[in-house]
N, C-alpha and C. Protein backbone atom coordinates (compact mmCIF):
# COMPACT_ATOMS: atom_id res chain seq x y z
N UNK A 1 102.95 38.72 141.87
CA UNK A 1 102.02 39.75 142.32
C UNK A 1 102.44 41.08 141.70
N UNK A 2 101.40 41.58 141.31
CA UNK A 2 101.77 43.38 140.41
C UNK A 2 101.76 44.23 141.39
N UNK A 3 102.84 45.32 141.48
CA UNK A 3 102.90 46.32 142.09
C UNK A 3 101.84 47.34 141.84
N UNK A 4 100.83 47.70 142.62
CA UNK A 4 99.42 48.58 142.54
C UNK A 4 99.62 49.52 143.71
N UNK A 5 99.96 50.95 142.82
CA UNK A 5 99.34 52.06 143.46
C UNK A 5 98.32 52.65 143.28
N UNK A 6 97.89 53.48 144.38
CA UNK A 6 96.18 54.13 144.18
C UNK A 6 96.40 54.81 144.60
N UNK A 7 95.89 55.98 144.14
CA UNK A 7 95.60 57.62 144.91
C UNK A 7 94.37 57.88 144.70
N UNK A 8 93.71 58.72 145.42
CA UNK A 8 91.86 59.05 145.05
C UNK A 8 92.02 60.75 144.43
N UNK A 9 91.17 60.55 143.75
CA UNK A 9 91.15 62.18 143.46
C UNK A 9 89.66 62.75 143.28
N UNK A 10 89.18 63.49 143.77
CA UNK A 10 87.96 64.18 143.67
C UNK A 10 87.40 64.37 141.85
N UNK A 11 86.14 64.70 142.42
CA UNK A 11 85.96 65.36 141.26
C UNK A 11 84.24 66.10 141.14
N UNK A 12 83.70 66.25 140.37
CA UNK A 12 82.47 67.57 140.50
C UNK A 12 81.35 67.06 140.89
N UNK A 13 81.12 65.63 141.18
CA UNK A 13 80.61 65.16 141.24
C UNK A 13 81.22 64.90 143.11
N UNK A 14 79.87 65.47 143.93
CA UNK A 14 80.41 64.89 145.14
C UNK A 14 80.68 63.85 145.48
N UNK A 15 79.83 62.63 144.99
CA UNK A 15 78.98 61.44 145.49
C UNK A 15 79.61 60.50 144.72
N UNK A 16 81.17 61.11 143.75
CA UNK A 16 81.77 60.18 143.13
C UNK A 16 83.37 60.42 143.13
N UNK A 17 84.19 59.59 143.64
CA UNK A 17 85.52 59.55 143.55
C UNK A 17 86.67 58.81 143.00
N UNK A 18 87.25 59.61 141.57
CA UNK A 18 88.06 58.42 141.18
C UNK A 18 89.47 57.45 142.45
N UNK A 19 89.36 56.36 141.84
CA UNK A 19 90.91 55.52 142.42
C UNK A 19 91.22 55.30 141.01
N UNK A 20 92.80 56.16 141.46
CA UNK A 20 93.55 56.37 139.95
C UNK A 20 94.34 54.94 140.51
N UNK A 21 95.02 54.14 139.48
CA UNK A 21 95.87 53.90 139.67
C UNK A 21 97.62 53.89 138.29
N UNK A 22 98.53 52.78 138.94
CA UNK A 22 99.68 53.37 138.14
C UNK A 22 99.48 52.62 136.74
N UNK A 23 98.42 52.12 136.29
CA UNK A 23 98.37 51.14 135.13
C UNK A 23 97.64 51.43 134.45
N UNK A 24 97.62 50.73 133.21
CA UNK A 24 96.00 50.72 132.33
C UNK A 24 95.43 49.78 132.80
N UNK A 25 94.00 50.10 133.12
CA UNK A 25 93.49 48.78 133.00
C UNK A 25 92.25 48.51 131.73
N UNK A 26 92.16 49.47 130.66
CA UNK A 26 91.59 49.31 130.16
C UNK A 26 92.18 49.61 128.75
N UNK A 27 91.88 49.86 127.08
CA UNK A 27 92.41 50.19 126.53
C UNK A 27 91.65 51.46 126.32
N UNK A 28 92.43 52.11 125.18
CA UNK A 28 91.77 54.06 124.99
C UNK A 28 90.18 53.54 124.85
N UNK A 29 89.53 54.74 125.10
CA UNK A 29 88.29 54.26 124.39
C UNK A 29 87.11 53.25 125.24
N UNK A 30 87.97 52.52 125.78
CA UNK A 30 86.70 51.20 126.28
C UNK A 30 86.59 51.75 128.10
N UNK A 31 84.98 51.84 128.31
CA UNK A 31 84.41 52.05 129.49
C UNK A 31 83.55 51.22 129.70
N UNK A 32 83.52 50.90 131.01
CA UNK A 32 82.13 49.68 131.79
C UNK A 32 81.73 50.54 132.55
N UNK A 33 79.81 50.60 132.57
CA UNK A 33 79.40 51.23 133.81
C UNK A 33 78.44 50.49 134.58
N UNK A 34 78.77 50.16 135.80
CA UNK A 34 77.85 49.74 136.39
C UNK A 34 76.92 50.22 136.97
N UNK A 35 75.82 50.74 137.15
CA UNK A 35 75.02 51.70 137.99
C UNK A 35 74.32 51.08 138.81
N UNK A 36 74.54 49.35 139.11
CA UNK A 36 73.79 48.62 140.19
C UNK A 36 74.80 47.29 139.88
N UNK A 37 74.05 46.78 141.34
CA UNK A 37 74.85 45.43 141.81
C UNK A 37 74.65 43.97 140.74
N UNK A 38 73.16 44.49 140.33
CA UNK A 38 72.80 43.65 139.00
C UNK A 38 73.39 43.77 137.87
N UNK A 39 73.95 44.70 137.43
CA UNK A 39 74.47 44.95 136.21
C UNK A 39 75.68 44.63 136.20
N UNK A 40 76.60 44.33 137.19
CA UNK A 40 78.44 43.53 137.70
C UNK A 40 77.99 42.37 137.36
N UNK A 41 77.26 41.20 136.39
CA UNK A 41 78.01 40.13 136.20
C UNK A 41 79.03 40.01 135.45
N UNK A 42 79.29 40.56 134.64
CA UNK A 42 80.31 40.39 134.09
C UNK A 42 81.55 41.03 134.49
N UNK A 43 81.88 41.27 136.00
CA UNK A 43 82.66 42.32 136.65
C UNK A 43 82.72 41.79 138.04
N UNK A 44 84.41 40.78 138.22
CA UNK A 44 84.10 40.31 139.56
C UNK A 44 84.57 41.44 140.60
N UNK A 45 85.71 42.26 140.14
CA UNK A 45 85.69 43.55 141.02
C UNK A 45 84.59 44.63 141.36
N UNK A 46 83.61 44.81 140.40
CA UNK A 46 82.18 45.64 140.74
C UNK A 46 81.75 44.70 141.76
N UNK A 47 81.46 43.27 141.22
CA UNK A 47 80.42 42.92 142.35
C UNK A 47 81.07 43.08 143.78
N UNK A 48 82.88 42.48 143.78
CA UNK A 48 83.19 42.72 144.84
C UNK A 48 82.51 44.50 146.02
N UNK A 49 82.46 45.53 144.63
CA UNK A 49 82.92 46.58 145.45
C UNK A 49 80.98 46.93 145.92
N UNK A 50 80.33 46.22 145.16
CA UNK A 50 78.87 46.27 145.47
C UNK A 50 78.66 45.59 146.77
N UNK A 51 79.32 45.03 147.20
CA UNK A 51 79.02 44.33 148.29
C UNK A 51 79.23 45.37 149.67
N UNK A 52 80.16 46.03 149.28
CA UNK A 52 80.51 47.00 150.37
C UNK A 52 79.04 48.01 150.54
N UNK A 53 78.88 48.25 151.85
CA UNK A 53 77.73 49.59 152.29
C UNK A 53 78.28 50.56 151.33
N UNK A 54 76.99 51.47 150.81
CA UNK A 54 76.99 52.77 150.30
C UNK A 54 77.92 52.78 149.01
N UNK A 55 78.04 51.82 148.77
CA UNK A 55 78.38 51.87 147.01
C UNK A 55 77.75 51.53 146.25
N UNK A 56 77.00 52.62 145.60
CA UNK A 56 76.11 52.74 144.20
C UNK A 56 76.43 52.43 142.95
N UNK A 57 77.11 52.83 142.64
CA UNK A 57 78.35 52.76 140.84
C UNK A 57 79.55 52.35 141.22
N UNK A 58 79.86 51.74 140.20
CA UNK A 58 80.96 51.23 140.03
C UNK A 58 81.15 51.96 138.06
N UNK A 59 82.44 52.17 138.21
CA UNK A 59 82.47 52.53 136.48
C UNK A 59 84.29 52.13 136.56
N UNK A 60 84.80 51.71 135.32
CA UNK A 60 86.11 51.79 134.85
C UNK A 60 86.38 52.26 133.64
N UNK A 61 87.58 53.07 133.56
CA UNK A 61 88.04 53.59 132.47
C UNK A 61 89.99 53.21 132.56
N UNK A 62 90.14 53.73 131.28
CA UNK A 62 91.82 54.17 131.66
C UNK A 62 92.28 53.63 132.84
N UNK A 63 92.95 54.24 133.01
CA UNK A 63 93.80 53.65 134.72
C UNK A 63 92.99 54.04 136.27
N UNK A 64 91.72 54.00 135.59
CA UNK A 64 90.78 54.25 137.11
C UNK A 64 89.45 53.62 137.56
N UNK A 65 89.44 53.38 138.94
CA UNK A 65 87.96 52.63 139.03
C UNK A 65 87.15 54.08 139.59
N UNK A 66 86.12 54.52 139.29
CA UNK A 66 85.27 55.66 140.13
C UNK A 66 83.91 54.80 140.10
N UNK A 67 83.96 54.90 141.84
CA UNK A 67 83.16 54.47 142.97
C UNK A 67 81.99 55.80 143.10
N UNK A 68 80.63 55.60 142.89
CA UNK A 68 79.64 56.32 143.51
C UNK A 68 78.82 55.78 144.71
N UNK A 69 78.83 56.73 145.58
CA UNK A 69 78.43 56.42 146.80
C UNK A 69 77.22 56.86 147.02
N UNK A 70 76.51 56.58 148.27
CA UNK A 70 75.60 57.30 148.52
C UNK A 70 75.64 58.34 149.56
N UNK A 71 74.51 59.49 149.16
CA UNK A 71 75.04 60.39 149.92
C UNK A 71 75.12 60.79 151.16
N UNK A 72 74.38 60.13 152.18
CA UNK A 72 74.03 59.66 153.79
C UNK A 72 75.43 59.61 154.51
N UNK A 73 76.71 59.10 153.25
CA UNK A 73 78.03 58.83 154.11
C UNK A 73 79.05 59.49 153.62
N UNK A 74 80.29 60.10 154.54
CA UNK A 74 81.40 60.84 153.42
C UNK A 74 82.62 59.88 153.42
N UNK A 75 83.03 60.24 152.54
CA UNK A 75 84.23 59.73 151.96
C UNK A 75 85.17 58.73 152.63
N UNK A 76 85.15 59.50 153.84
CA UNK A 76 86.68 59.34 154.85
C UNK A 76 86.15 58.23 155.32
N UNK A 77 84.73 57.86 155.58
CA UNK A 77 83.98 56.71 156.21
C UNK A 77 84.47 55.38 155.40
N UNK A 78 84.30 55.66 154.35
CA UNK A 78 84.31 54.43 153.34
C UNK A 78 85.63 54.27 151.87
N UNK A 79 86.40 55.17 152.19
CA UNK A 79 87.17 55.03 151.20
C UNK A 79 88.83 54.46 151.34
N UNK A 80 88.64 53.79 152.53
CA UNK A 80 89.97 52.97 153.12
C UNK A 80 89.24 51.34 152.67
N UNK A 81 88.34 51.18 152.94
CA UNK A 81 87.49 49.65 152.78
C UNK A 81 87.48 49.73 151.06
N UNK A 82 86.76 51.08 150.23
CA UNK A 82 86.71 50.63 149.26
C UNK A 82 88.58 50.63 148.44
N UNK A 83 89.40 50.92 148.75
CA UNK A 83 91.09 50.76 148.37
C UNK A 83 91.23 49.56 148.46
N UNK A 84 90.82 48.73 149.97
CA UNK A 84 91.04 47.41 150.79
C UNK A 84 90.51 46.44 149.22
N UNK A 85 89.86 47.02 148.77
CA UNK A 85 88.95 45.88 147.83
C UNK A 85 90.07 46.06 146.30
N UNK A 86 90.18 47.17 145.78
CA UNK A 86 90.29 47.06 144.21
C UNK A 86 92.22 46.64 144.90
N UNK A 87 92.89 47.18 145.67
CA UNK A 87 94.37 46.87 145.73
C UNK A 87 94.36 45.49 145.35
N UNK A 88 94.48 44.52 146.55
CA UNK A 88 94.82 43.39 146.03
C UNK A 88 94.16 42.49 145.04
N UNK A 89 92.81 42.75 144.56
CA UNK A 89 92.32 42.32 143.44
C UNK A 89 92.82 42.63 141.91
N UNK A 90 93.70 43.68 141.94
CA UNK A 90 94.66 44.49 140.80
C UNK A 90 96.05 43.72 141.40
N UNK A 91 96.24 43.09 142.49
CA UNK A 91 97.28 42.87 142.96
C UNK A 91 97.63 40.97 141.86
N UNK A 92 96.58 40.84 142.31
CA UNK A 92 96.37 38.94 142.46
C UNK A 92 96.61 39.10 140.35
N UNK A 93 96.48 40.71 139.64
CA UNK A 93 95.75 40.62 138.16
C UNK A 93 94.75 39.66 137.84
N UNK A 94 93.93 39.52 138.48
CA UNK A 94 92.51 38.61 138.70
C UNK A 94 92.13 39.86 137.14
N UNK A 95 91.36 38.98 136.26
CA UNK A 95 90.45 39.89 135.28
C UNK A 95 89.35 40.68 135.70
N UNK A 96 89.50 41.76 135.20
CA UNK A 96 88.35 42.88 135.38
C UNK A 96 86.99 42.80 134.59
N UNK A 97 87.04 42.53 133.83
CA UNK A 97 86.01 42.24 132.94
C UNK A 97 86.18 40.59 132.13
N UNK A 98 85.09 39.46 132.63
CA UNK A 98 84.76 38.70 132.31
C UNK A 98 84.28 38.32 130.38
N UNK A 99 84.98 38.85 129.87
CA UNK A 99 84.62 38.86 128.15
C UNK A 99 85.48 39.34 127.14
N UNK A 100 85.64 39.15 126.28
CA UNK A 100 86.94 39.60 125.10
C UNK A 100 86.42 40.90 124.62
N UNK A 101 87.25 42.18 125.11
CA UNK A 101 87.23 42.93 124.62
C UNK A 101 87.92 43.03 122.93
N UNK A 102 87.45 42.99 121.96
CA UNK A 102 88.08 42.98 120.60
C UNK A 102 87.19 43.78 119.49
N UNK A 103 87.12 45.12 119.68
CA UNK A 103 86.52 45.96 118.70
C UNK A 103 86.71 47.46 119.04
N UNK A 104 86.66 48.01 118.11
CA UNK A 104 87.41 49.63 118.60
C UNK A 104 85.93 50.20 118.87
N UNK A 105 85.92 50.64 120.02
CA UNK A 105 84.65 51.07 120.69
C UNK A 105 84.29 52.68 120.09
N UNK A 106 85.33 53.04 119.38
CA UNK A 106 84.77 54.26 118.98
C UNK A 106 83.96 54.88 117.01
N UNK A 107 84.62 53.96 116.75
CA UNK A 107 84.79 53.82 115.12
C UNK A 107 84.26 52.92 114.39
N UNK A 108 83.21 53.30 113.75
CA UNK A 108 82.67 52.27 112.74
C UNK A 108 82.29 52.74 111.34
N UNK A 109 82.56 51.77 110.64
CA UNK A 109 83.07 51.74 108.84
C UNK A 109 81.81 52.41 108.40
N UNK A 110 80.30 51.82 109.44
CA UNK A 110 79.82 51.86 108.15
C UNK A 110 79.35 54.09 108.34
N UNK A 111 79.52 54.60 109.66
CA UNK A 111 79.49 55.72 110.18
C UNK A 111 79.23 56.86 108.30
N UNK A 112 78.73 57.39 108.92
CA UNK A 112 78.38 58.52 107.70
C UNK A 112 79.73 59.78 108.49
N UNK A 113 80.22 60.74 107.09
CA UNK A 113 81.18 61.27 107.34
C UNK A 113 80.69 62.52 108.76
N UNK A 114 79.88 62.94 108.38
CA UNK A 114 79.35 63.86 109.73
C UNK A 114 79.63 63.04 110.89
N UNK A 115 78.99 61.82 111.00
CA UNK A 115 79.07 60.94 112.79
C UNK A 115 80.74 60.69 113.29
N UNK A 116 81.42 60.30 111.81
CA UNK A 116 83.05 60.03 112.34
C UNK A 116 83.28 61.37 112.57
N UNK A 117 83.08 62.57 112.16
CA UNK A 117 83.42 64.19 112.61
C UNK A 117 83.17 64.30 114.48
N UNK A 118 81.88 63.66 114.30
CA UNK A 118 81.37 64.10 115.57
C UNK A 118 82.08 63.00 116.66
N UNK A 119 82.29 61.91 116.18
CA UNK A 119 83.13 60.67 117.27
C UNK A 119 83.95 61.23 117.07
N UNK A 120 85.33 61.92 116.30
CA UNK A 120 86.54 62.66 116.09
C UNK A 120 86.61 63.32 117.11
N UNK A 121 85.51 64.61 117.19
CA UNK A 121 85.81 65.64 118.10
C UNK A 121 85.39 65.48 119.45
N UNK A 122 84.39 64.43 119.62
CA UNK A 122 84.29 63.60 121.21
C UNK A 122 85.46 63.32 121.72
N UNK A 123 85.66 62.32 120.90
CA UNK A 123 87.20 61.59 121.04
C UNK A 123 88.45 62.52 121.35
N UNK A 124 88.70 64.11 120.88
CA UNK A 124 89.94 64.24 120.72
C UNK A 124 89.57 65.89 121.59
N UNK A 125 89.18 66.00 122.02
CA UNK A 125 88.48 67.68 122.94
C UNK A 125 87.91 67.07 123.58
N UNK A 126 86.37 66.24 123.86
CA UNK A 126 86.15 66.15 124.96
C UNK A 126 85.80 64.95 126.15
N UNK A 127 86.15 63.56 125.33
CA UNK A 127 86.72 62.82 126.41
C UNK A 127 87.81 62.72 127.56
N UNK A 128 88.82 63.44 127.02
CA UNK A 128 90.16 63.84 128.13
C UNK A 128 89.23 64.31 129.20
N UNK A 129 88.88 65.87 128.68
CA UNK A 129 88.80 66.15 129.73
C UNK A 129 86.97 65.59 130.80
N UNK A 130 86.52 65.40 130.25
CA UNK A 130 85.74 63.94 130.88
C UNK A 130 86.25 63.14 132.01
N UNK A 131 86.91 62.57 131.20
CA UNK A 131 87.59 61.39 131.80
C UNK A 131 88.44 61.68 133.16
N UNK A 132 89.01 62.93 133.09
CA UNK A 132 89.59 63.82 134.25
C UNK A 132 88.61 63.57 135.39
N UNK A 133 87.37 63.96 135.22
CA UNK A 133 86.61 64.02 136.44
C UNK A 133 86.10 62.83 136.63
N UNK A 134 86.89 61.72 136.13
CA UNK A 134 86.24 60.44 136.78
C UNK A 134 84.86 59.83 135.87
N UNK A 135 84.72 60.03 134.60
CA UNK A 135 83.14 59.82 133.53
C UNK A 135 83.76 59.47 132.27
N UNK A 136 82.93 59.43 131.29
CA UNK A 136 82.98 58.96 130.23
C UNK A 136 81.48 59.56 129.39
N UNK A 137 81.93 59.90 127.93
CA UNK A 137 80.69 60.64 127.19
C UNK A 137 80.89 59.25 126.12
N UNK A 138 79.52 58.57 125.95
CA UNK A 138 79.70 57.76 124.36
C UNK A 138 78.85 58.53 123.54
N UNK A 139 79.28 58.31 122.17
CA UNK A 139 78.56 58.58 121.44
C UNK A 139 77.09 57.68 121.11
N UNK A 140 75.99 58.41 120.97
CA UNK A 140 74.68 57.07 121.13
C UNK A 140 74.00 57.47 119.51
N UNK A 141 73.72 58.47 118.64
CA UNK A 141 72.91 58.88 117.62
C UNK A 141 73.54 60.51 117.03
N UNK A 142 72.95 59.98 115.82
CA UNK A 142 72.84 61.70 115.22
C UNK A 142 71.79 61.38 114.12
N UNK A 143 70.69 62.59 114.53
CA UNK A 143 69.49 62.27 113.69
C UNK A 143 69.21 63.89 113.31
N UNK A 144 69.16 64.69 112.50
CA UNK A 144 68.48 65.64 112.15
C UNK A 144 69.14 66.89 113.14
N UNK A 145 70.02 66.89 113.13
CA UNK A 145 70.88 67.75 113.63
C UNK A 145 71.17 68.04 115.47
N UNK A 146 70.39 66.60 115.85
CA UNK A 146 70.77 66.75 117.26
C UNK A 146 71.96 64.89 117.57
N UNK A 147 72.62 65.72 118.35
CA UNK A 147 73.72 64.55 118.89
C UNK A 147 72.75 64.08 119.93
N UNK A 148 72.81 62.34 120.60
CA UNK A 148 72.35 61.99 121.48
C UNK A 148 73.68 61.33 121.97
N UNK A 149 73.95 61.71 123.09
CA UNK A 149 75.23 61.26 123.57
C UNK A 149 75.04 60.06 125.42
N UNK A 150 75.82 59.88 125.87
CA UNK A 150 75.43 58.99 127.28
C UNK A 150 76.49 59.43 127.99
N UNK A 151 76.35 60.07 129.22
CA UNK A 151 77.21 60.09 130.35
C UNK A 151 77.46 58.87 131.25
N UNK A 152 78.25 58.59 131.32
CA UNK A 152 78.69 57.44 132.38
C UNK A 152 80.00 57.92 133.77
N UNK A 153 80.18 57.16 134.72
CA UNK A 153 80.75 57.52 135.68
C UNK A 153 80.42 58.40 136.90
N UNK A 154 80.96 59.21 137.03
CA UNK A 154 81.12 60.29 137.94
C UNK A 154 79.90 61.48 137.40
N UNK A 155 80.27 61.52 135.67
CA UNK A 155 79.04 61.74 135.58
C UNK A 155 78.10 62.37 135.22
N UNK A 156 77.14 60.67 135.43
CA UNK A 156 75.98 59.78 135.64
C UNK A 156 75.61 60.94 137.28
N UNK A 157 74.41 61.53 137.18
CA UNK A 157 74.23 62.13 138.42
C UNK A 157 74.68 63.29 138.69
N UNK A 158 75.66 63.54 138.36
CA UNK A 158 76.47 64.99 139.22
C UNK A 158 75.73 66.27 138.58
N UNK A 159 75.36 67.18 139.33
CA UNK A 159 74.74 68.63 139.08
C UNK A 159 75.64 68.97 138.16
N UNK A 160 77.07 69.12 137.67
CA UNK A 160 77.16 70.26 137.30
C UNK A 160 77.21 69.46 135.04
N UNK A 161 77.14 68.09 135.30
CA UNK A 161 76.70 67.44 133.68
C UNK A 161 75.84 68.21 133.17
N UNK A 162 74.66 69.16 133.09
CA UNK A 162 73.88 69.89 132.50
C UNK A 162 74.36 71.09 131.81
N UNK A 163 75.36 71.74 132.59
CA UNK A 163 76.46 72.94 132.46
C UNK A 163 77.00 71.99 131.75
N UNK A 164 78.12 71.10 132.02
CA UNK A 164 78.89 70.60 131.04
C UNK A 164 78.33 70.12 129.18
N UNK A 165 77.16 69.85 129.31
CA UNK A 165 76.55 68.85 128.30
C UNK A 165 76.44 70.12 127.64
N UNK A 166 75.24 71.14 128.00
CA UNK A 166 75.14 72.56 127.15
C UNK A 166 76.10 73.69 126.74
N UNK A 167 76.86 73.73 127.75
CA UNK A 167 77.74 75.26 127.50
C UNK A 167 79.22 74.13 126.89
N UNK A 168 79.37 72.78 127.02
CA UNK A 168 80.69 72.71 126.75
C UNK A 168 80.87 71.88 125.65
N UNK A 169 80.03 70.74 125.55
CA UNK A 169 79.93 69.70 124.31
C UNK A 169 78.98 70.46 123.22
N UNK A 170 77.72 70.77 123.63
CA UNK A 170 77.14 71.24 122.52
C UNK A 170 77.74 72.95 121.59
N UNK A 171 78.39 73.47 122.53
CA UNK A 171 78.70 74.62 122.08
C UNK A 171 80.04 74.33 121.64
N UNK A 172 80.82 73.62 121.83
CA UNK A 172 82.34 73.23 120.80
C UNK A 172 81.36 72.47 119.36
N UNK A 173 80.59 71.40 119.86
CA UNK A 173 80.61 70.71 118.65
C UNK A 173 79.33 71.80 117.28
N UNK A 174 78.67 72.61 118.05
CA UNK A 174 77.83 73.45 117.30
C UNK A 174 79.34 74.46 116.74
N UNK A 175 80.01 74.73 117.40
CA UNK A 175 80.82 75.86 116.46
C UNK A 175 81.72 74.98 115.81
N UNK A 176 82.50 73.75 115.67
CA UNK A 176 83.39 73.16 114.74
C UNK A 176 82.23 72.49 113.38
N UNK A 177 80.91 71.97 113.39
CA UNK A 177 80.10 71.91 112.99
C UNK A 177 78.85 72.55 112.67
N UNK A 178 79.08 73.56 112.07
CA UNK A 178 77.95 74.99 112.48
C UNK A 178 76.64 74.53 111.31
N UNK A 179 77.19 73.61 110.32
CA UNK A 179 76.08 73.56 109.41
C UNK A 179 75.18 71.96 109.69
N UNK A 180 75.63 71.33 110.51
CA UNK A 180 75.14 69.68 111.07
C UNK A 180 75.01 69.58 112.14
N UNK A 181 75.38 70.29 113.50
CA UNK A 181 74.61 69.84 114.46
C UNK A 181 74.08 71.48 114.80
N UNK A 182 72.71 71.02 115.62
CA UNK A 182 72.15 72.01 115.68
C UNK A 182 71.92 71.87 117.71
N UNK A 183 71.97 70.64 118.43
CA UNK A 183 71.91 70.73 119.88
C UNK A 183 72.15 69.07 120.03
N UNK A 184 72.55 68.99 121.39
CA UNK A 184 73.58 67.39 122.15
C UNK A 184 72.20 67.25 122.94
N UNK A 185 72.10 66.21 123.14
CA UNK A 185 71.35 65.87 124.88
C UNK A 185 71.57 64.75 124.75
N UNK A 186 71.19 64.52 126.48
CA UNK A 186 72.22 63.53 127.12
C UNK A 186 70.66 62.49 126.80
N UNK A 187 71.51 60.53 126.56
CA UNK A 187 70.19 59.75 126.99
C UNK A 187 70.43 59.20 128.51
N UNK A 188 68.93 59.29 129.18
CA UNK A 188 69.01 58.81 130.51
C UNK A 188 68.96 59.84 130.95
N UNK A 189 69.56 60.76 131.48
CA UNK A 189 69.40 61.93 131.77
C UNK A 189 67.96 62.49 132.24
């Protein structure tokens, strides 16, 4: 049995709270999002945590699962049941994802030199701090000087992704790139 700690940590997103724990469970780079109970087949810990009342999302990254709830209930209600679930399922190392992860989720050959610029500076400024609040940014397009990017996690939903997407991704990657991108927006959104 693996020794599994968890701590929860907030983040800007009310309605979403990471469970850090002491491991990887994923490698750099690779995120799952679930945004419904249908979309966990391939995820026996999502479906587990879908089963629970008032859990909306499920997402994993790095060393964290972030749980979105709904907003009718707070935290303190439901966040001993949802621990009860990912502990000993991280405990038993039961697999998290049902499929061979084997491809670098960020990097591809055949990428034009502008798109590896723009996965570069995703990748190295503003996934960290992303990922801090419990989310994940992929890269989705670059067509004619706009980035199309995807929020996942924490977030997927949270008020303050609009502020983040405009004043923080598009305005780093418009000033390190002043002559190729011209504006970011989010898809789904």
């Amino acid at each position: 049995m693996k020794a599994v700690n968890i701590y929860m940590e907030a983040n800007p997103n009310p309605n979403s709270m990471k469970f850090v724990v002491n491991f990887m469970l994923l490698q750099d780079g690779v995120s799952f999002d679930y945004p419904n109970a249908e979309a966990a087949a391939d995820s026996p810990l999502a479906q587990e945590l879908f089963k629970l009342p008032n859990v909306e999302r499920v997402f994993y990254m790095s060393n964290f699962v972030t749980v979105t709830k709904s907003e009718d209930v707070d935290w303190i209600e439901i966040q001993d049941g949802i621990r009860d679930v990912i502990k000993p399922y991280l405990e038993a190392e039961k697999p998290l994802i049902l499929e061979e992860l084997d491809k670098d989720p960020l990097f591809d050959e055949n990428d034009s030199e502008v798109v590896k610029k723009i996965k570069g500076i995703l990748d190295e400024y503003i996934r960290p701090a992303v990922e801090q609040d419990g989310g994940a940014i992929g890269f989705s397009s670059f067509e004619g000087g706009v980035v199309k990017v995807n929020l996942q996690g924490s977030c997927s939903g949270c008020p303050a992704s609009a502020v983040t997407l405009k004043s923080g991704i598009e305005n780093l990657l418009k000033r390190m790139l002043p002559n190729d991108v011209t504006e970011v927006v989010a898809e789904g959104v």
